[in-house]
C-alpha atoms as a PDB file:
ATOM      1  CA  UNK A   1      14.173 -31.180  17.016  1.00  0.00           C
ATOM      2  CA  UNK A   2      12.973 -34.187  15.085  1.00  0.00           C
ATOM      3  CA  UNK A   3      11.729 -34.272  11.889  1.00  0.00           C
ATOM      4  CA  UNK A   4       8.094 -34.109  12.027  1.00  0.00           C
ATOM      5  CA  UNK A   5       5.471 -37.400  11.187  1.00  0.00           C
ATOM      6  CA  UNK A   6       3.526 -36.910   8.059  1.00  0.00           C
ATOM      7  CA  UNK A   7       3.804 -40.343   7.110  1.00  0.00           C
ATOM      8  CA  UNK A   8      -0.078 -41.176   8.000  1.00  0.00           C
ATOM      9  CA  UNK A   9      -1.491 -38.311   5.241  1.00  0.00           C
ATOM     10  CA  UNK A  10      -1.777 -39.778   2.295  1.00  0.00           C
ATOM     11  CA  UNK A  11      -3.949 -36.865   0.789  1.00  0.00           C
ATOM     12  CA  UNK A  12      -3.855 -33.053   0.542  1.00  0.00           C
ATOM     13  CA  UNK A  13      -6.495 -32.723   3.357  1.00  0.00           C
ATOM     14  CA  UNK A  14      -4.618 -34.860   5.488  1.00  0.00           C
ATOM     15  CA  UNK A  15      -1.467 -33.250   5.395  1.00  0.00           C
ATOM     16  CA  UNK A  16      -3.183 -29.861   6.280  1.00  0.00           C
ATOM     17  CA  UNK A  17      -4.526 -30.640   9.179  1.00  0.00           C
ATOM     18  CA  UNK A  18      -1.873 -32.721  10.095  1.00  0.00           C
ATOM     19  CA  UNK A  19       0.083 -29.673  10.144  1.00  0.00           C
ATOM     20  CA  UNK A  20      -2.282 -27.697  11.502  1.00  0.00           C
ATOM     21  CA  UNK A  21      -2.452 -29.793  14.502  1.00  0.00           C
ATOM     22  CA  UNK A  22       1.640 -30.064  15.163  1.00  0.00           C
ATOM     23  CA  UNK A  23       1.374 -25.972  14.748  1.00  0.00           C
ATOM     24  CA  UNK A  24      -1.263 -25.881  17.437  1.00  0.00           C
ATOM     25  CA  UNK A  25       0.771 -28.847  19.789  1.00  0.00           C
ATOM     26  CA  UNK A  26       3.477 -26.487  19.765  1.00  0.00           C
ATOM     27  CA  UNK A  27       1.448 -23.514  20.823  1.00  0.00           C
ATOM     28  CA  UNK A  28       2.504 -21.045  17.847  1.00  0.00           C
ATOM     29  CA  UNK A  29       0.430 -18.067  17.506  1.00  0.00           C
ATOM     30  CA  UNK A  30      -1.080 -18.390  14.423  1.00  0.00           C
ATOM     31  CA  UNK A  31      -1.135 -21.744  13.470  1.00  0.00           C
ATOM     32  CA  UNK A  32      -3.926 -22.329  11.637  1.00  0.00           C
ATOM     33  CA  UNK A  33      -3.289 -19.313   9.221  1.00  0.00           C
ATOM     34  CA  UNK A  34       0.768 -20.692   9.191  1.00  0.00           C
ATOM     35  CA  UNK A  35      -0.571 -24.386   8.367  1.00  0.00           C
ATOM     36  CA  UNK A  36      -2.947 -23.192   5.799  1.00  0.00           C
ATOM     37  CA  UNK A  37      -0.752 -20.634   3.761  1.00  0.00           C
ATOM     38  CA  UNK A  38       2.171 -23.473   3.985  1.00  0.00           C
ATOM     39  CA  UNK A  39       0.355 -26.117   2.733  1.00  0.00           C
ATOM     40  CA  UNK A  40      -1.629 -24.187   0.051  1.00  0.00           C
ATOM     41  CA  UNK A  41       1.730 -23.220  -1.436  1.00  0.00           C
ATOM     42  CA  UNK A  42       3.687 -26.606  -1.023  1.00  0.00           C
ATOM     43  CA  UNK A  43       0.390 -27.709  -3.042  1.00  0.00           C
ATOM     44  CA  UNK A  44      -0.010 -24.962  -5.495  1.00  0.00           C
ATOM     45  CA  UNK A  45      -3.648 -24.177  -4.651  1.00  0.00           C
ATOM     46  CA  UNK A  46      -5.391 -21.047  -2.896  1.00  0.00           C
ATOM     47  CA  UNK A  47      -5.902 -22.152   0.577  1.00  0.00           C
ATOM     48  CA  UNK A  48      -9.795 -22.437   0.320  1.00  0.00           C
ATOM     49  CA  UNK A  49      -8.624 -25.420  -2.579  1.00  0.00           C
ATOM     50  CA  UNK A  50      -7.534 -27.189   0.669  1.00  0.00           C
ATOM     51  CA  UNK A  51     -10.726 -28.028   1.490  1.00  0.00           C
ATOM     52  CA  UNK A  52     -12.433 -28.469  -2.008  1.00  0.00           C
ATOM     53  CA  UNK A  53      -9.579 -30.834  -2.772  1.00  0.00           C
ATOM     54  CA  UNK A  54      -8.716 -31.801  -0.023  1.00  0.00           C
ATOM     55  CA  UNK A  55      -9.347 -35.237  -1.128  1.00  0.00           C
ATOM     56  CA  UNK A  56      -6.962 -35.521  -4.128  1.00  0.00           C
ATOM     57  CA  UNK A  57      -3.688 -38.010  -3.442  1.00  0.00           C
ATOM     58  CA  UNK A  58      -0.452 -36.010  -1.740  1.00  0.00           C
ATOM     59  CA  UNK A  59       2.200 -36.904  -4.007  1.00  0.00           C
ATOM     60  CA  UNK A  60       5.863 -37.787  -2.637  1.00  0.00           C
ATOM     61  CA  UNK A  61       7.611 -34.791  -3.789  1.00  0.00           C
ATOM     62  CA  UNK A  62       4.338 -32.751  -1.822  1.00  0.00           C
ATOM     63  CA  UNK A  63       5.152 -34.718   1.068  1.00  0.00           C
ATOM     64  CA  UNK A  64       8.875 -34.437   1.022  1.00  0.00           C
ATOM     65  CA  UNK A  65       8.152 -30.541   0.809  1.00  0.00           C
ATOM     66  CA  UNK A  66       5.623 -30.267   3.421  1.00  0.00           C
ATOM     67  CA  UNK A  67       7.469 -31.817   5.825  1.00  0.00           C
ATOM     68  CA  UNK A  68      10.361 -29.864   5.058  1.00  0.00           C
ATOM     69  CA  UNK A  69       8.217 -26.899   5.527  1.00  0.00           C
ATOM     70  CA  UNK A  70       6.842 -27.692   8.975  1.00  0.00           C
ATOM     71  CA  UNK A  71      10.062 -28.741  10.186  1.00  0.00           C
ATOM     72  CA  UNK A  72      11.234 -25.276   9.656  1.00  0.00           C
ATOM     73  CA  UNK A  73       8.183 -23.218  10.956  1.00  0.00           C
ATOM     74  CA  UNK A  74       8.349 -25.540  14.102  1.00  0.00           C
ATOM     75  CA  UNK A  75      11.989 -24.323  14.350  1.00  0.00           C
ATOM     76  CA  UNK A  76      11.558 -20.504  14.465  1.00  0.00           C
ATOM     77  CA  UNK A  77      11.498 -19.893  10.565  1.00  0.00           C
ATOM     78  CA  UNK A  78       8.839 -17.350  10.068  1.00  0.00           C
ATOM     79  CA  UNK A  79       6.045 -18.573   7.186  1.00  0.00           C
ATOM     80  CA  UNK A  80       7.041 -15.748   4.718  1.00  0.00           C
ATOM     81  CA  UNK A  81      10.728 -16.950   5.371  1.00  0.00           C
ATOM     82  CA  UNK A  82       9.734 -20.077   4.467  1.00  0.00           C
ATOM     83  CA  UNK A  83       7.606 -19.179   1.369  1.00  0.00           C
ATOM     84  CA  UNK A  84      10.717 -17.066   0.192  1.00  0.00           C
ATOM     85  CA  UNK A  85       8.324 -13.653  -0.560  1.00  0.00           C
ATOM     86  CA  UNK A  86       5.691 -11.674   1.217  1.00  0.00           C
ATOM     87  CA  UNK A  87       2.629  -9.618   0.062  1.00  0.00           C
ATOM     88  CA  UNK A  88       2.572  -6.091   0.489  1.00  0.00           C
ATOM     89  CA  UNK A  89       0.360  -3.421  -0.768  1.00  0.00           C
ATOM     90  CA  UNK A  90      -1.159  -6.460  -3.325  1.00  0.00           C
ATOM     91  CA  UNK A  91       1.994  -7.058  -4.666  1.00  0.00           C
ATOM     92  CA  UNK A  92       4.680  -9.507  -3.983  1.00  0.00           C
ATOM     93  CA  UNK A  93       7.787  -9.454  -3.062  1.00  0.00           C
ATOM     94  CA  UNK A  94      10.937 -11.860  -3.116  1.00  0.00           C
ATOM     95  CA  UNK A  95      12.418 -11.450   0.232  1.00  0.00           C
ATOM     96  CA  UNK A  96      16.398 -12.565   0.946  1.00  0.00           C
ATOM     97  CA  UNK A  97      18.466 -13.192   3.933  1.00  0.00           C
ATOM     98  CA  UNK A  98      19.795  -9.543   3.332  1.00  0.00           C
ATOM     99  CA  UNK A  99      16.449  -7.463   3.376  1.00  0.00           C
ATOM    100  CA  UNK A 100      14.099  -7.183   6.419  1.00  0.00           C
ATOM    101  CA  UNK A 101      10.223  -9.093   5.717  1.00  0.00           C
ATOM    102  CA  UNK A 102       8.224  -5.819   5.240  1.00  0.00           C
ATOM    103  CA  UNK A 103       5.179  -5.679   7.553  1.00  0.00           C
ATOM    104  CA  UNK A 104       1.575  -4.764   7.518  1.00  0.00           C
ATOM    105  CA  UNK A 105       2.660  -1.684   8.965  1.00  0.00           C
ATOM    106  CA  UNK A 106       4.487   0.306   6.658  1.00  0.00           C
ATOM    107  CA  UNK A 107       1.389   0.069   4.271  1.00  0.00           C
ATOM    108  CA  UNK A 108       0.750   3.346   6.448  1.00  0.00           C
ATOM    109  CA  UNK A 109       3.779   5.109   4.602  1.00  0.00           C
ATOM    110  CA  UNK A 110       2.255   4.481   0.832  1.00  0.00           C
ATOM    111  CA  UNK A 111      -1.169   5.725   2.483  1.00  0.00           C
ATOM    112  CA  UNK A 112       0.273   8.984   3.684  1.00  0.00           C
ATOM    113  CA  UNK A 113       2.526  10.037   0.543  1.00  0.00           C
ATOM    114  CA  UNK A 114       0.003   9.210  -2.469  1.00  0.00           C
ATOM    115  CA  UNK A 115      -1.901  12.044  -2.475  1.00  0.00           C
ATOM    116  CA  UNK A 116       1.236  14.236  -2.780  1.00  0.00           C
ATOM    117  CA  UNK A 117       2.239  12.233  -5.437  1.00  0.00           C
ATOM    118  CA  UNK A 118      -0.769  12.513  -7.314  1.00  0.00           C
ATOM    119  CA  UNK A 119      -0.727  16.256  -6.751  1.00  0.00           C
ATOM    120  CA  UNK A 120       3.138  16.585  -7.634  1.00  0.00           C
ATOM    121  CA  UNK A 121       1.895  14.851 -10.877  1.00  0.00           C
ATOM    122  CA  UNK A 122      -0.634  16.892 -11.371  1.00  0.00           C
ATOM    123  CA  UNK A 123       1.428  19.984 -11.552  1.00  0.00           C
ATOM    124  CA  UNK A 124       4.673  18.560 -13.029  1.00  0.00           C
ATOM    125  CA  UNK A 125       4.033  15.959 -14.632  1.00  0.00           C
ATOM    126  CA  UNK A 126       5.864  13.357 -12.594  1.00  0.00           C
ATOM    127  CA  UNK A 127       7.579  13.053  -9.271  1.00  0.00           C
ATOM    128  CA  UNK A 128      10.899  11.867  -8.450  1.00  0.00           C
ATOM    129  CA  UNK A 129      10.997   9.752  -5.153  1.00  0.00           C
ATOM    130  CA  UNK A 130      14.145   8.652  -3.624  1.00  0.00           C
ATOM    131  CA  UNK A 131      13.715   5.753  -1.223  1.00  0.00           C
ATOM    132  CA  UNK A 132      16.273   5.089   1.446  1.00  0.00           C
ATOM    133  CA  UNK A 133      17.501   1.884   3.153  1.00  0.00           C
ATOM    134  CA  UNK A 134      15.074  -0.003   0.684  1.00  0.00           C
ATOM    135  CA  UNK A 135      15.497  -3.763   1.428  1.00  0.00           C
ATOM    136  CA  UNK A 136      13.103  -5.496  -0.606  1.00  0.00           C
ATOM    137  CA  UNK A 137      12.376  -2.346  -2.689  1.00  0.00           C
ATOM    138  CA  UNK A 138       8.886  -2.522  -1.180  1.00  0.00           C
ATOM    139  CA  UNK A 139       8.028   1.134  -0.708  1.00  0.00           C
ATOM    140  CA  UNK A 140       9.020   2.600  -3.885  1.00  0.00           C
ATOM    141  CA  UNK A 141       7.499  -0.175  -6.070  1.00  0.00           C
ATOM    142  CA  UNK A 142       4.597  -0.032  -4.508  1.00  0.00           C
ATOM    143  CA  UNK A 143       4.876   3.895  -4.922  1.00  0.00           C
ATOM    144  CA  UNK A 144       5.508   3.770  -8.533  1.00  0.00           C
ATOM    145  CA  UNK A 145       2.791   0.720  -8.973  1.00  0.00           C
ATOM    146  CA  UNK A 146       0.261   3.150  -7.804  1.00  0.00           C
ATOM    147  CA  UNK A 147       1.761   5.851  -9.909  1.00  0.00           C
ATOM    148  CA  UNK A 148       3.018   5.577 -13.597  1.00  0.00           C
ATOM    149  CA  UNK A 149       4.104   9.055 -13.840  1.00  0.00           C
ATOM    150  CA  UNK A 150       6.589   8.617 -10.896  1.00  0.00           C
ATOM    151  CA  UNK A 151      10.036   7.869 -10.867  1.00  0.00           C
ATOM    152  CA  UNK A 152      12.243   6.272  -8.139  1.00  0.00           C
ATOM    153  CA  UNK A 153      16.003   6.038  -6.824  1.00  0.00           C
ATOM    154  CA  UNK A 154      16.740   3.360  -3.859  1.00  0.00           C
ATOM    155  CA  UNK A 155      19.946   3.656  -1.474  1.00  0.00           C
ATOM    156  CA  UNK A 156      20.621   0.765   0.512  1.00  0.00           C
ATOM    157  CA  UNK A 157      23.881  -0.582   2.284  1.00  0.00           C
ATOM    158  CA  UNK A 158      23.394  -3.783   1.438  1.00  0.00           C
ATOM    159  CA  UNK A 159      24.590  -4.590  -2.116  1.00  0.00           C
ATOM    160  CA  UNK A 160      22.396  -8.024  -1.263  1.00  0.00           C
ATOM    161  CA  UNK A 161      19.618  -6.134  -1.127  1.00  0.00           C
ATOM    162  CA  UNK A 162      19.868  -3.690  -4.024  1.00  0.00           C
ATOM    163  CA  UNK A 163      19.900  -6.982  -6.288  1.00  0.00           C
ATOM    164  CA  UNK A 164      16.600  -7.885  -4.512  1.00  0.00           C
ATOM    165  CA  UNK A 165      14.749  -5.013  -5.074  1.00  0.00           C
ATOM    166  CA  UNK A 166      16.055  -4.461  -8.644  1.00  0.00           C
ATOM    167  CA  UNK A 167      14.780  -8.048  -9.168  1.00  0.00           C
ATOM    168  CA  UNK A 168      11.589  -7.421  -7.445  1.00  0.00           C
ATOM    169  CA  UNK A 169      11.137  -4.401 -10.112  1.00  0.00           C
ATOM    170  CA  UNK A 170      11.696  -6.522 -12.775  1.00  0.00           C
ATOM    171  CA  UNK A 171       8.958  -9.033 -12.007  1.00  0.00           C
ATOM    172  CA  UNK A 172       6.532  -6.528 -11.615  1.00  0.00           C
ATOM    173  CA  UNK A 173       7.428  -4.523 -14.409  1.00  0.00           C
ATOM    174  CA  UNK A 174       8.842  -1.691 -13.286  1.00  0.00           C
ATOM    175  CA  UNK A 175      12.373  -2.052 -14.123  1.00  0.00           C
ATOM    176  CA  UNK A 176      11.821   0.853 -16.745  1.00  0.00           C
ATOM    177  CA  UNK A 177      11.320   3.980 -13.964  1.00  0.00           C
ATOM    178  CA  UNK A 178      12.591   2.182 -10.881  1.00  0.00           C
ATOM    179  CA  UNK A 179      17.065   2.245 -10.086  1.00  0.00           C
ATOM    180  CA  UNK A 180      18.458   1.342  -7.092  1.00  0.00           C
ATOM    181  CA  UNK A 181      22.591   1.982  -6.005  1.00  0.00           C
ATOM    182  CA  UNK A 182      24.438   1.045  -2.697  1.00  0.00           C
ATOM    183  CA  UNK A 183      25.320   3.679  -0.574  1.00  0.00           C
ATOM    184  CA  UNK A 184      25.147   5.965   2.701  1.00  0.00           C
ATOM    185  CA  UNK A 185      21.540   6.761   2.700  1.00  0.00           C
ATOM    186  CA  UNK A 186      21.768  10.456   0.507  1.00  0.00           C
ATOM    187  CA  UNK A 187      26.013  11.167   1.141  1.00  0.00           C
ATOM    188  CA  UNK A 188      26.573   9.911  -2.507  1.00  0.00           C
ATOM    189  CA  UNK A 189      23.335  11.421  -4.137  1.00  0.00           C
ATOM    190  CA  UNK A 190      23.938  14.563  -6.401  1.00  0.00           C
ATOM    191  CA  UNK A 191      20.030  14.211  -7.458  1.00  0.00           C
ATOM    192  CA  UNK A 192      17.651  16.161  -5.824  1.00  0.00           C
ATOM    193  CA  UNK A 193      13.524  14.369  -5.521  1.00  0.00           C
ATOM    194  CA  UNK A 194       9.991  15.783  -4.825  1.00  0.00           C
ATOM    195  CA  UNK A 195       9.807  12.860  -2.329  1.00  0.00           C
ATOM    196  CA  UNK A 196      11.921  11.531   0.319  1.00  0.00           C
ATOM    197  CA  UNK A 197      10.891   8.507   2.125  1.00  0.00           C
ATOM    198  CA  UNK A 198      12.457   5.840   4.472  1.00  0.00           C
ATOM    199  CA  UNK A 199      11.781   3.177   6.847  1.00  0.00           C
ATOM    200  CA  UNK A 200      15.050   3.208   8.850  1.00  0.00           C
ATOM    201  CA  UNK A 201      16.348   0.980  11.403  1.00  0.00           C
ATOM    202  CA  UNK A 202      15.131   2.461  14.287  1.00  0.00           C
ATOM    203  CA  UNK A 203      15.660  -0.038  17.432  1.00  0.00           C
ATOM    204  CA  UNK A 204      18.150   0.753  20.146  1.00  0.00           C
ATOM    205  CA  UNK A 205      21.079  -1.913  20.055  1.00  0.00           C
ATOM    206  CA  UNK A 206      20.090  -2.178  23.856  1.00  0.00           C
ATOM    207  CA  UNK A 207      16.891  -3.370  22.631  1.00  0.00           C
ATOM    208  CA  UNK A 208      18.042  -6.318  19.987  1.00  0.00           C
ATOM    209  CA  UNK A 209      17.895  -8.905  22.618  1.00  0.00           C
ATOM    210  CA  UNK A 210      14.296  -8.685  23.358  1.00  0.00           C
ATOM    211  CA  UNK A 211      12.965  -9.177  20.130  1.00  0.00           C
ATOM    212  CA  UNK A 212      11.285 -12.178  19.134  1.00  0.00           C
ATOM    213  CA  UNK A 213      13.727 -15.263  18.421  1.00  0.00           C
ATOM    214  CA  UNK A 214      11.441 -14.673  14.537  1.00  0.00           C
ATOM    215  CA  UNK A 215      12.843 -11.417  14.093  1.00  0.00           C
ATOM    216  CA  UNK A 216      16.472 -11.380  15.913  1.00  0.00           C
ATOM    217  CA  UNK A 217      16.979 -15.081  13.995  1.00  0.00           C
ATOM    218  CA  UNK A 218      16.023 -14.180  10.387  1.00  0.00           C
ATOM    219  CA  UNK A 219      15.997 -10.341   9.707  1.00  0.00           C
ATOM    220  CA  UNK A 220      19.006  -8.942   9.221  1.00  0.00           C
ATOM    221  CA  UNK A 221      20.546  -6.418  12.034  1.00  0.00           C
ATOM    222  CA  UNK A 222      21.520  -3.792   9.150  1.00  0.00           C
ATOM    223  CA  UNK A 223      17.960  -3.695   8.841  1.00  0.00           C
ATOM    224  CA  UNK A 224      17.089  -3.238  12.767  1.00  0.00           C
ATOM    225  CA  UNK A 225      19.710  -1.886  14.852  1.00  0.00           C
ATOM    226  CA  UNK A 226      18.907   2.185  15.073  1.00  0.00           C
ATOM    227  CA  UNK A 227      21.995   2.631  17.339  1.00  0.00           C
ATOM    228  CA  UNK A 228      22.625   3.819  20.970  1.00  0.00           C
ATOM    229  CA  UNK A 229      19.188   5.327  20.830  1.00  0.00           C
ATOM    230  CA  UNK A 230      17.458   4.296  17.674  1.00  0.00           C
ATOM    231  CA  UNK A 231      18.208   7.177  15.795  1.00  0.00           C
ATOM    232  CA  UNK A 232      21.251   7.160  14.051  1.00  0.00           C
ATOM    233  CA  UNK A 233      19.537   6.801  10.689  1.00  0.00           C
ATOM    234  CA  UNK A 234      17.666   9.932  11.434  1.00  0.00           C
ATOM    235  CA  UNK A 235      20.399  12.198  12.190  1.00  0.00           C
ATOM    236  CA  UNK A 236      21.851  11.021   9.218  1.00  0.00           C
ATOM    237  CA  UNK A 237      18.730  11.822   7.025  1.00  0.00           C
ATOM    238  CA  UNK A 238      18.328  14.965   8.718  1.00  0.00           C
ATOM    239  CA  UNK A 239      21.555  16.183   7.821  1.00  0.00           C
ATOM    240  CA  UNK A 240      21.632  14.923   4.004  1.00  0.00           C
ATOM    241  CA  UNK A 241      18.073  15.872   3.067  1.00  0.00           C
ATOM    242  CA  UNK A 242      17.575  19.557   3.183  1.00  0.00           C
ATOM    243  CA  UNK A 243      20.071  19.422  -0.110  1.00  0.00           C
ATOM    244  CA  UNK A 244      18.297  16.642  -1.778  1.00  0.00           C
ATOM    245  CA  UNK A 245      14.612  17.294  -1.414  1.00  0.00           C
ATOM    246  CA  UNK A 246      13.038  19.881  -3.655  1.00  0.00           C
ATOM    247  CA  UNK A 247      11.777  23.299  -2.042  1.00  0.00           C
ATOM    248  CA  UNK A 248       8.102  21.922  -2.528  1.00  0.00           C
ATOM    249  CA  UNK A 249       9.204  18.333  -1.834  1.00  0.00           C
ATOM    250  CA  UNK A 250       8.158  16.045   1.065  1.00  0.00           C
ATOM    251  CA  UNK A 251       9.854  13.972   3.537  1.00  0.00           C
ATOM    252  CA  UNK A 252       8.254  10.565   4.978  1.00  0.00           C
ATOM    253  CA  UNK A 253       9.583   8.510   7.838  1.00  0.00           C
ATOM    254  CA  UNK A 254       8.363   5.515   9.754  1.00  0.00           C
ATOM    255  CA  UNK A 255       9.332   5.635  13.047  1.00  0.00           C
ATOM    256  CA  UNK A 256       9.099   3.323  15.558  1.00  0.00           C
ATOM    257  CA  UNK A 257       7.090   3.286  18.889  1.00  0.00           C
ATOM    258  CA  UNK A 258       7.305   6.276  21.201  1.00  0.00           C
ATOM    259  CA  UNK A 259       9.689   8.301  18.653  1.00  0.00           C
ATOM    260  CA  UNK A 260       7.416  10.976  17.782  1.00  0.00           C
ATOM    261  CA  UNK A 261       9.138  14.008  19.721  1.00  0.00           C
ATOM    262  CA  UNK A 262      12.591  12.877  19.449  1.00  0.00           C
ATOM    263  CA  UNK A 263      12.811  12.290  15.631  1.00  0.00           C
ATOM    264  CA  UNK A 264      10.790  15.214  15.164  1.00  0.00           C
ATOM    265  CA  UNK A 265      13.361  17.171  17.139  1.00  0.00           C
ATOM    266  CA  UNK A 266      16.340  16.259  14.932  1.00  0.00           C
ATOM    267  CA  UNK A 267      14.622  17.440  11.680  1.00  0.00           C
ATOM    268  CA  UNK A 268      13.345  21.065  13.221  1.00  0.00           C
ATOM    269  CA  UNK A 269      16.511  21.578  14.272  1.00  0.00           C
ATOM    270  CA  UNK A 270      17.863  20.457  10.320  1.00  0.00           C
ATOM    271  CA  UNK A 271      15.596  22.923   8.760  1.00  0.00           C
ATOM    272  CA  UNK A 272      12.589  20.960   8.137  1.00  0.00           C
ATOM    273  CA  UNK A 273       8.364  21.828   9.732  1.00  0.00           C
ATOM    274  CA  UNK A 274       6.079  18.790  10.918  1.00  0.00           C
ATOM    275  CA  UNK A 275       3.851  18.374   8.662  1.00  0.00           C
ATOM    276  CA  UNK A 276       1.742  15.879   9.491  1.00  0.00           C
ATOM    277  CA  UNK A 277       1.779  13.028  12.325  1.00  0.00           C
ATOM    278  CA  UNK A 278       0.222   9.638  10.847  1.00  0.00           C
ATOM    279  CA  UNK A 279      -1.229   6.250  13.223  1.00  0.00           C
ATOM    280  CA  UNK A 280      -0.967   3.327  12.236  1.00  0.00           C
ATOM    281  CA  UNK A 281      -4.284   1.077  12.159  1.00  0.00           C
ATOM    282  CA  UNK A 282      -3.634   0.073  15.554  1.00  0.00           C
ATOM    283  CA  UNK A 283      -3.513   3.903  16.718  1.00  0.00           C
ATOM    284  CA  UNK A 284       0.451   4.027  16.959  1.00  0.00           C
ATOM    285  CA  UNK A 285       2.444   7.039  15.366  1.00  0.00           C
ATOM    286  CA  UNK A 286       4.063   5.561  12.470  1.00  0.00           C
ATOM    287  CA  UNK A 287       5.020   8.054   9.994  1.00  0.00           C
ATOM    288  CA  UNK A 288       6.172  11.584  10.436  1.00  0.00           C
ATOM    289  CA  UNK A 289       6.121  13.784   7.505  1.00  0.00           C
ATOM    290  CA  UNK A 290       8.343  17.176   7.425  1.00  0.00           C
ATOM    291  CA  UNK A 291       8.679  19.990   4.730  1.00  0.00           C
ATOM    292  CA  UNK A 292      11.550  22.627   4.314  1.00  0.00           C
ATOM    293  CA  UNK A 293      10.815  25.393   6.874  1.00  0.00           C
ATOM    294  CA  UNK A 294       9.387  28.410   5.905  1.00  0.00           C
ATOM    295  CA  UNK A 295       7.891  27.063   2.537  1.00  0.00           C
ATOM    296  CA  UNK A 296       4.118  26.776   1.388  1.00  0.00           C
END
């Protein structure tokens, strides 16, 4: 693809919309959000500065940058890609070709765990969360952001992505109760936690090739490919848990679309109860939470 025109902007306004309008020539599905958050941080301002000062002059290095930026988006590079970090839960978070871009979605996971936290807290005096296949580190940060008595191990595979997250805990200052180790989601882990929780791959391979070119082209298939059937990641949990989570503890899973009975299968059978079934805000089951069997 050529590079695209912005030679005709010659201020900050300008250059918006002139983005804004190749976005919408070449039908993407949210470009006018994708041209403003793009061109707000090529410029340094919050996007409504785009139209208050929309006047001021677009300097050559903003130009350079802007184009650069639109050339990619136009190519299949998702925005947060592009940006290099992503919001989630109201913090951000550095994101690397290693670790997947963490979605709206698994905000549902910190909704469904905090009050146990709070209450584990409440009666010990802390809770220890382990957080498995943890990518950008974004559910335990966000965990122990809402929670300064809490403490948190993440596993990952990806040594990539363990020096992501452990950065990502350092600029938000929580270096001090937040570790994170490679390994084979719990095989390694002597430790045992008040709170398990993991968003797993969970996509059949079958399955890969139908995702959007956004996905398939910048996350990483570590982070994606669930196996045969998608669960491969849950057996595994299943049979490593029982010995790492506390007799009081909790376990938290996303899952992915139409997974409810068959994920919830592997874990009866592994010793754990459904506890609790949780939607997402578009009415999909998202997270399944499970305690040891036969404990109050």
């Amino acid at each position: 693809m050529t590079r695209p025109e912005l030679s005709v902007a010659s201020t900050i306004g300008e250059a918006w919309l002139a983005m804004r309008a190749l976005f919408r020539a070449a039908d993407l599905e949210t470009a006018d959000l994708d041209a403003r958050l793009l061109a707000a941080s090529v410029m340094k301002m919050e996007p409504y500065q785009l139209v208050t000062g929309g006047d001021l002059p677009l300097t050559e290095a903003q130009h350079q940058q802007l184009t650069q930026a639109t050339w990619e988006r136009l190519n299949g590079k998702p925005v947060h890609r592009i940006l290099g970090a992503r919001e989630f839960y109201g913090l951000s978070f550095r994101l690397s070709a290693a670790t997947l871009e963490p979605r709206p979605d698994t905000e549902t996971l910190i909704d469904a765990v905090l009050p146990f936290i709070r209450a584990t807290v409440t009666v010990k005096g802390s809770c220890r969360i382990a957080d498995l296949g943890i990518g950008t580190g974004v559910i335990g940060l966000a965990l122990l952001a809402e929670n300064p008595e809490a403490q948190c191990l993440g596993v990952d595979m990806s040594a990539e992505a363990v020096a992501t997250a452990l950065e990502n805990a350092r600029a938000l200052g929580l270096s001090a109760r937040y570790t994170a180790v490679t390994g084979d989601w719990l095989s390694e882990i002597e430790a045992r936690f008040d709170l398990i929780v993991s968003n797993p791959p969970y996509i059949p391979t079958a399955d890969l090739d139908s995702l959007s070119r956004e996905v398939i082209d910048h996350d990483p298939i570590l982070a994606l490919d669930g196996g045969p059937d998608g669960l491969s990641a849950y057996r595994a949990i299943a049979t490593q848990a029982p010995d790492r989570l506390e007799d009081d503890g909790l376990l938290a899973l996303e899952i992915g679309t139409g997974q409810t009975a068959a994920v919830a299968a592997l874990f009866v059978a592994g010793g754990f109860e459904l506890a609790g079934v949780i939607a997402d805000m578009g009415g999909v089951d998202r997270v399944l939470l499970f305690k040891i069997q036969g404990v109050q």
